[in-house]
N, C-alpha and C. Protein backbone atom coordinates (compact mmCIF):
# COMPACT_ATOMS: atom_id res chain seq x y z
N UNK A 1 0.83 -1.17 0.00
CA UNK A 1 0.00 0.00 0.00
C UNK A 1 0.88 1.24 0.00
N UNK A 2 0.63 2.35 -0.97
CA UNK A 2 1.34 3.57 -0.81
C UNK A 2 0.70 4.38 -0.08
N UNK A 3 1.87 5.82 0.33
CA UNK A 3 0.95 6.30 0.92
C UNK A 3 0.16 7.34 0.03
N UNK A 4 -0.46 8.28 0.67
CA UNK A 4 -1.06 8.91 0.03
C UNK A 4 -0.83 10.44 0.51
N UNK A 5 0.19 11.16 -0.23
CA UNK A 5 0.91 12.13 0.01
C UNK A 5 -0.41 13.63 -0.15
N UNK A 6 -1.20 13.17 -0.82
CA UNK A 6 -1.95 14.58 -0.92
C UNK A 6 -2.69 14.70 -0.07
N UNK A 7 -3.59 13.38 0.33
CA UNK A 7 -4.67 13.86 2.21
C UNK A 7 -3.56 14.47 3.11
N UNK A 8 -2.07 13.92 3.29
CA UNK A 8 -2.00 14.42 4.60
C UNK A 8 -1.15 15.76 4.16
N UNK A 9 -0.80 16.09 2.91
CA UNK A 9 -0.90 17.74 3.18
C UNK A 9 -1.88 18.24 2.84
N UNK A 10 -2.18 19.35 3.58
CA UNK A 10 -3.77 20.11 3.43
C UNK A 10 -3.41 21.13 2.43
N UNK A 11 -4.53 21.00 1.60
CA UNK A 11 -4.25 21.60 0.29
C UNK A 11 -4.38 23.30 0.16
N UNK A 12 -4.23 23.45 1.72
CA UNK A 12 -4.47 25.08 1.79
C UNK A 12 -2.89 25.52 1.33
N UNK A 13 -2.16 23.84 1.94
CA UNK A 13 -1.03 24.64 2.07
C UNK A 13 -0.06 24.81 0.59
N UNK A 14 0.44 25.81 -0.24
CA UNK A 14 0.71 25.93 -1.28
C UNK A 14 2.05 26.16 -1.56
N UNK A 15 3.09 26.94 -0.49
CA UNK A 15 4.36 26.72 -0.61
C UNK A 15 4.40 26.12 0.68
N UNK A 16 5.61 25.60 1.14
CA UNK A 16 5.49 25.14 2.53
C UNK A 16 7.31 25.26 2.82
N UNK A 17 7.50 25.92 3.75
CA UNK A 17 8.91 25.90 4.61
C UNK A 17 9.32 24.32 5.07
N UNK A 18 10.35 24.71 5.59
CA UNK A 18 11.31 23.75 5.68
C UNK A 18 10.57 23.58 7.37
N UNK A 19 10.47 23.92 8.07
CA UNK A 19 10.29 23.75 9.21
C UNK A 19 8.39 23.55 8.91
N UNK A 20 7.90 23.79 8.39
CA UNK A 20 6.35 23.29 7.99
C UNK A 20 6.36 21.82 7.23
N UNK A 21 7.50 21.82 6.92
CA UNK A 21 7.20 20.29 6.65
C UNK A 21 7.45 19.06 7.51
N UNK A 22 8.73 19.91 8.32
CA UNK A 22 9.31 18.66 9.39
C UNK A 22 7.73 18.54 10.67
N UNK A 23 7.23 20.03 11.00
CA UNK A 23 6.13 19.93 11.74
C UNK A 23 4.89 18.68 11.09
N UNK A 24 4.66 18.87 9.85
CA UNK A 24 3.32 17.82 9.22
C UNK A 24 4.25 16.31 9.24
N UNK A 25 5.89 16.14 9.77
CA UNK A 25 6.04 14.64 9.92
C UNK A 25 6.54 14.25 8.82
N UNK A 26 6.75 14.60 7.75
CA UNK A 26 6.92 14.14 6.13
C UNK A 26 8.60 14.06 6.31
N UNK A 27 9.50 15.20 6.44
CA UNK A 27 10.84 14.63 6.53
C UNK A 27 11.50 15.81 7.76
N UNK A 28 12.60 15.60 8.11
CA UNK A 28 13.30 16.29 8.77
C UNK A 28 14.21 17.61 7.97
N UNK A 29 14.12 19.06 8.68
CA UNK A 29 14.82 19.57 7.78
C UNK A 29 16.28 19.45 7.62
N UNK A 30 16.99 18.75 8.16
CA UNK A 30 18.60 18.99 7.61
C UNK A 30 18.71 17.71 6.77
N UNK A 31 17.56 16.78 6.25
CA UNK A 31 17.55 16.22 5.21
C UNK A 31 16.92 16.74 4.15
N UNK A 32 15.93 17.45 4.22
CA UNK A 32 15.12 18.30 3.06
C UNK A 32 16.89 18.99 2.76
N UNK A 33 17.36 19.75 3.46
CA UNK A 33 18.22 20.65 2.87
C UNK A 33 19.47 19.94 2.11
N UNK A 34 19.46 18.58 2.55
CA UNK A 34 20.47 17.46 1.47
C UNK A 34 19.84 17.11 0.43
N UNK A 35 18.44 17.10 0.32
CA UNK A 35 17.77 16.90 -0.88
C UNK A 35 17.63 17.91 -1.80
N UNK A 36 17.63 19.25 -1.37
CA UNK A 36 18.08 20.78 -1.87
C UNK A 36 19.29 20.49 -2.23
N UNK A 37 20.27 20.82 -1.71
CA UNK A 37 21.59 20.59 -2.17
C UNK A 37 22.19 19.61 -3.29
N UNK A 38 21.50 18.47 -2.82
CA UNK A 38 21.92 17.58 -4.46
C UNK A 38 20.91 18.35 -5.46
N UNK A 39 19.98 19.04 -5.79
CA UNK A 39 18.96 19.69 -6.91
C UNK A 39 17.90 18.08 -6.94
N UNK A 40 17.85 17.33 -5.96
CA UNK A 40 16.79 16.74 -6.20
C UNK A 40 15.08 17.35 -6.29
N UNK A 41 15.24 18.30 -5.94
CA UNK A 41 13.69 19.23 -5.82
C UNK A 41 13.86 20.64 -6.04
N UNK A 42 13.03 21.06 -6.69
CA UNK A 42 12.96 22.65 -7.00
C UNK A 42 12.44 23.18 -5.77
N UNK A 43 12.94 24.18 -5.84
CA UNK A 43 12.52 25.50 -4.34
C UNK A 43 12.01 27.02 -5.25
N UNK A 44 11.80 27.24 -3.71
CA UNK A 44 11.13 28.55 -4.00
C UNK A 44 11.64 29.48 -3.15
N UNK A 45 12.50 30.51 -3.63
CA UNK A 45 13.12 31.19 -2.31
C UNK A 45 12.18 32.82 -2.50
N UNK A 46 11.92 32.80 -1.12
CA UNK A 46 11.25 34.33 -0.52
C UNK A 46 11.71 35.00 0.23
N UNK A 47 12.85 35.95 0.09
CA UNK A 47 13.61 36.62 1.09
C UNK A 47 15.19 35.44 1.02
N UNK A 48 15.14 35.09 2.30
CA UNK A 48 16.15 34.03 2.61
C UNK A 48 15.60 32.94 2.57
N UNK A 49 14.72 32.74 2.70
CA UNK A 49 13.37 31.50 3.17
C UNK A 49 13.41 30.53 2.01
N UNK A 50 13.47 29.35 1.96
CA UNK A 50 13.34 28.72 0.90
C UNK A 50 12.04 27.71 1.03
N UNK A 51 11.44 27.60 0.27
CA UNK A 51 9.81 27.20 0.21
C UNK A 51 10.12 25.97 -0.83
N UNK A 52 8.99 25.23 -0.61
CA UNK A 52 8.32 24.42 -1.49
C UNK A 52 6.99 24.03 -2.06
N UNK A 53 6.97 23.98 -3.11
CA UNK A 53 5.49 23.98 -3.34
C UNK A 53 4.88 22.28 -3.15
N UNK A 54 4.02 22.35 -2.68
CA UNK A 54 3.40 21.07 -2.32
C UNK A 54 3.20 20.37 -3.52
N UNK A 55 2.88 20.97 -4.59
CA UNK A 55 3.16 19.54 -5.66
C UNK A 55 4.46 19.33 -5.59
N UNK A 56 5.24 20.19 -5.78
CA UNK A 56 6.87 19.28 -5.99
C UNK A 56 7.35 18.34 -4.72
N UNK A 57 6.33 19.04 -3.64
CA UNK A 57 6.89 17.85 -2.52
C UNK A 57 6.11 17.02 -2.90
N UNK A 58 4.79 16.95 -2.66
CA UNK A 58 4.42 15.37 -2.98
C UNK A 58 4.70 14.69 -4.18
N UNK A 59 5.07 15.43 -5.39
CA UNK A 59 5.87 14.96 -6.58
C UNK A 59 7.19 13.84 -6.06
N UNK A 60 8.33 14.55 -5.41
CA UNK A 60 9.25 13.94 -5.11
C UNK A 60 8.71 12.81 -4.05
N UNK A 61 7.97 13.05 -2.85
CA UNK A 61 7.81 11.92 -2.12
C UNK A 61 7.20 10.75 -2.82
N UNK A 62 6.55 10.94 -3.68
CA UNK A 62 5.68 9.84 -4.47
C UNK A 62 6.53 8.93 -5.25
N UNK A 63 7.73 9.98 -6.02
CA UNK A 63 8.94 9.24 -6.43
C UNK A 63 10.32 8.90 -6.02
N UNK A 64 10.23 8.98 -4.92
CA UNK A 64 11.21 8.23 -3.57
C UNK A 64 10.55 7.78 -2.59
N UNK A 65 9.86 7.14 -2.84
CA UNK A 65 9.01 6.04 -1.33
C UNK A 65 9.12 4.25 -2.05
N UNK A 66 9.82 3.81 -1.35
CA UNK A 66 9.70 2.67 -1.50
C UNK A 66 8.50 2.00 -0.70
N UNK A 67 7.96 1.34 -1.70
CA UNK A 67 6.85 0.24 -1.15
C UNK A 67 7.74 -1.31 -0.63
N UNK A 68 7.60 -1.56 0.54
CA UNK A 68 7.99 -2.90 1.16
C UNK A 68 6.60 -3.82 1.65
N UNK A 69 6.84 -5.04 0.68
CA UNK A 69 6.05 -5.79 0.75
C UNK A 69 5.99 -6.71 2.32
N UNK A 70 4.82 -7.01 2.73
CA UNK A 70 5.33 -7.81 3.89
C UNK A 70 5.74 -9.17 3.83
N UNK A 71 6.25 -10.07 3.27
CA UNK A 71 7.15 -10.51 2.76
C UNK A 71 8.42 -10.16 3.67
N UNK A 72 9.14 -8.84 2.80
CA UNK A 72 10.40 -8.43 2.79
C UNK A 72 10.38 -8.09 4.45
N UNK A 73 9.09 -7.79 4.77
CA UNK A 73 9.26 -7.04 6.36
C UNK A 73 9.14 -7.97 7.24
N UNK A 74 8.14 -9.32 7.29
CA UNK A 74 9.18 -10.29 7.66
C UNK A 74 10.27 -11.46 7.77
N UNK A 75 11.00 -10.63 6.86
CA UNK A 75 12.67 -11.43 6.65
C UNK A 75 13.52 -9.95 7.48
N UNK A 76 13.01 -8.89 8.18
CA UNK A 76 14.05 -7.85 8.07
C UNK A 76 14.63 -8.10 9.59
């Protein structure tokens, strides 16, 4: 089962900070900012602030989530 990246961000939200994302649980920011740094995801900078727009996050999470079958989960 995948997850389903668009219920649990609320679609009010349209750019979203680095610290708004680690709050909704999705990733931590001094890994968002390694995922910035390699150019795996486009940003949005406002001031100093660097944003993301919720499609490109749930874009990227949708295409870096591995599905583990249970099976694999129990052999781990």
């Amino acid at each position: 089962m995948q997850t389903n990246y668009d219920n649990l961000i609320p679609e009010s939200l349209l750019l979203l900070n680095l610290r708004t994302i680690e709050e909704i649980g999705l990733v931590k920011i001094a890994t968002m900012k390694k995922i910035i740094a390699n150019g795996n995801i486009a940003i949005t900078r406002i001031g100093n602030k660097i944003h993301i727009s919720r499609l490109e996050l749930i874009r990227y999470l949708e295409e870096n989530t591995a599905v583990v079958s249970n099976e694999k989960k129990n052999h781990a």
